[in-house]
Protein backbone atom coordinates (compact mmCIF):
# COMPACT_ATOMS: atom_id res chain seq x y z
CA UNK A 1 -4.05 -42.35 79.78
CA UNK A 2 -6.88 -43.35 78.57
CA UNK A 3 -7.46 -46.43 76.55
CA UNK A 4 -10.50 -46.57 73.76
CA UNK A 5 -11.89 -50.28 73.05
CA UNK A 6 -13.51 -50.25 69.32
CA UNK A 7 -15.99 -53.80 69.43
CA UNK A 8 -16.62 -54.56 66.23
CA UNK A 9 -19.54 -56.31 65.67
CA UNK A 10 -19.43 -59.47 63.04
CA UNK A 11 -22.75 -59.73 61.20
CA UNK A 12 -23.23 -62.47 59.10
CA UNK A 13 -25.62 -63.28 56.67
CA UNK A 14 -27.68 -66.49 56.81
CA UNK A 15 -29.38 -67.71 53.91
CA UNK A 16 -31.74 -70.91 53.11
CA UNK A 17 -30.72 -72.21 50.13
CA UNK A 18 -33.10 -75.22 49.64
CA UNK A 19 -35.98 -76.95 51.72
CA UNK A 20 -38.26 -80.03 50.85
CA UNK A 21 -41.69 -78.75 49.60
CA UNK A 22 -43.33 -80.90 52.30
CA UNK A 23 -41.66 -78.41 55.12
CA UNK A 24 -41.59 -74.95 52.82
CA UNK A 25 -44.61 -73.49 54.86
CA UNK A 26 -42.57 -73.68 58.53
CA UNK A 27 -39.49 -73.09 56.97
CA UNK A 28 -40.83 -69.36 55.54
CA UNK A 29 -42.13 -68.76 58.77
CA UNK A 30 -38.87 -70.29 60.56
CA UNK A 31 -36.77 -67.64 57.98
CA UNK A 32 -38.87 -64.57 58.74
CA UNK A 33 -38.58 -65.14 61.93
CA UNK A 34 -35.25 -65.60 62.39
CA UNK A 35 -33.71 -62.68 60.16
CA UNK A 36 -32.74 -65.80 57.75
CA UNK A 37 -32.85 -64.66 53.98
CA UNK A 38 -35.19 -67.23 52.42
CA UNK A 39 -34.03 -68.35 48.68
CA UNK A 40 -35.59 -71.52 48.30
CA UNK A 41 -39.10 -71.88 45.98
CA UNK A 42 -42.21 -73.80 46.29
CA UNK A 43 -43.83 -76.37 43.68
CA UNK A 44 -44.83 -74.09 40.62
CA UNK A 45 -42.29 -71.38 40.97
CA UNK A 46 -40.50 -70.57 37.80
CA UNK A 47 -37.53 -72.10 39.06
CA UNK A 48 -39.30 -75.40 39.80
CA UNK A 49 -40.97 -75.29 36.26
CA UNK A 50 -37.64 -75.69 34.65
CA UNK A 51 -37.04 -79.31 33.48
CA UNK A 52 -33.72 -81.32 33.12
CA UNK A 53 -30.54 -79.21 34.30
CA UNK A 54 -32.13 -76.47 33.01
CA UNK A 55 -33.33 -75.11 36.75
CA UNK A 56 -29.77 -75.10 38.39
CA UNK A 57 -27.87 -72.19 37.37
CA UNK A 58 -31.36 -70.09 37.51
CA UNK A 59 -31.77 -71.23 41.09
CA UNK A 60 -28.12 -70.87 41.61
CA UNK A 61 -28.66 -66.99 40.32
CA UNK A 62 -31.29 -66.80 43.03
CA UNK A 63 -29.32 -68.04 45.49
CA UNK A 64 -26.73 -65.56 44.93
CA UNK A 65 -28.63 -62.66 44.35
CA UNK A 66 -30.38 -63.13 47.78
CA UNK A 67 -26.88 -63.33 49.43
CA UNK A 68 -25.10 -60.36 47.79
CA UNK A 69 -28.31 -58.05 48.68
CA UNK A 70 -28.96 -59.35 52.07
CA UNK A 71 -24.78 -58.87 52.65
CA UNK A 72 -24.96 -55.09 50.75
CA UNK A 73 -28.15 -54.34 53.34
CA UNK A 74 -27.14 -56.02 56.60
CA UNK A 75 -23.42 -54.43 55.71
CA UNK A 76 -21.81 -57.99 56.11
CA UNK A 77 -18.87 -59.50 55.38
CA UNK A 78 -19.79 -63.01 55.81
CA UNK A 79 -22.35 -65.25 55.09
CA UNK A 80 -23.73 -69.01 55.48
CA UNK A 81 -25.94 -70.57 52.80
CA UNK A 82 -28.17 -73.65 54.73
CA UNK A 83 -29.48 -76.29 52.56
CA UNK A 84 -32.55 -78.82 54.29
CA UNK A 85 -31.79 -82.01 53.64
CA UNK A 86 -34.90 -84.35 51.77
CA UNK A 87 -35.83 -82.01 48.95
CA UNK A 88 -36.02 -83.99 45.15
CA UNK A 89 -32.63 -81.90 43.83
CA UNK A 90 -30.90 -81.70 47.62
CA UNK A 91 -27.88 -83.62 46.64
CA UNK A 92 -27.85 -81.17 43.10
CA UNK A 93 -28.50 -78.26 45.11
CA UNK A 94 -25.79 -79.13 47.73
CA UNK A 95 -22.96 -80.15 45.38
């Protein structure tokens, strides 16, 4: 008899979630790299314009967005969201 092993591959999803503007240019390039969705903006993005509390659940939306499509495309059931610790609204971005 003959015996038919199925390996399923896991693919997860890794996203970047947040990066201090002083390492956004290496981090892009560390992301494209690295098949790592990047959701994380640069100083001037609409997201960034945003002031008071106004910026989270928009950057939240981005964050999400760039999960679920990466997931949809990649056909993945899992995924990690990475947050670089420094940025101005880490801590708010992390909680």
């Amino acid at each position: 008899a003959s015996c038919n092993i199925r390996l399923l591959r896991m693919v997860e999803v890794l996203v970047c979630a947040s990066c201090p503007e002083v390492h956004h240019d290496q981090a892009a390039q560390l992301c494209r790299q690295h098949g790592i969705q990047k959701a994380f903006g640069k100083a001037g993005d609409m997201v960034n314009s945003l002031s008071g509390k106004d910026w989270i659940p928009k950057w939240e939306a981005k964050v999400v967005m760039a999960t679920v499509t990466k997931a949809q495309t990649l056909d993945a059931k899992k995924a990690s969201i990475i947050c670089i610790a420094g940025g101005r609204h880490c801590d708010a971005e992390m909680a």
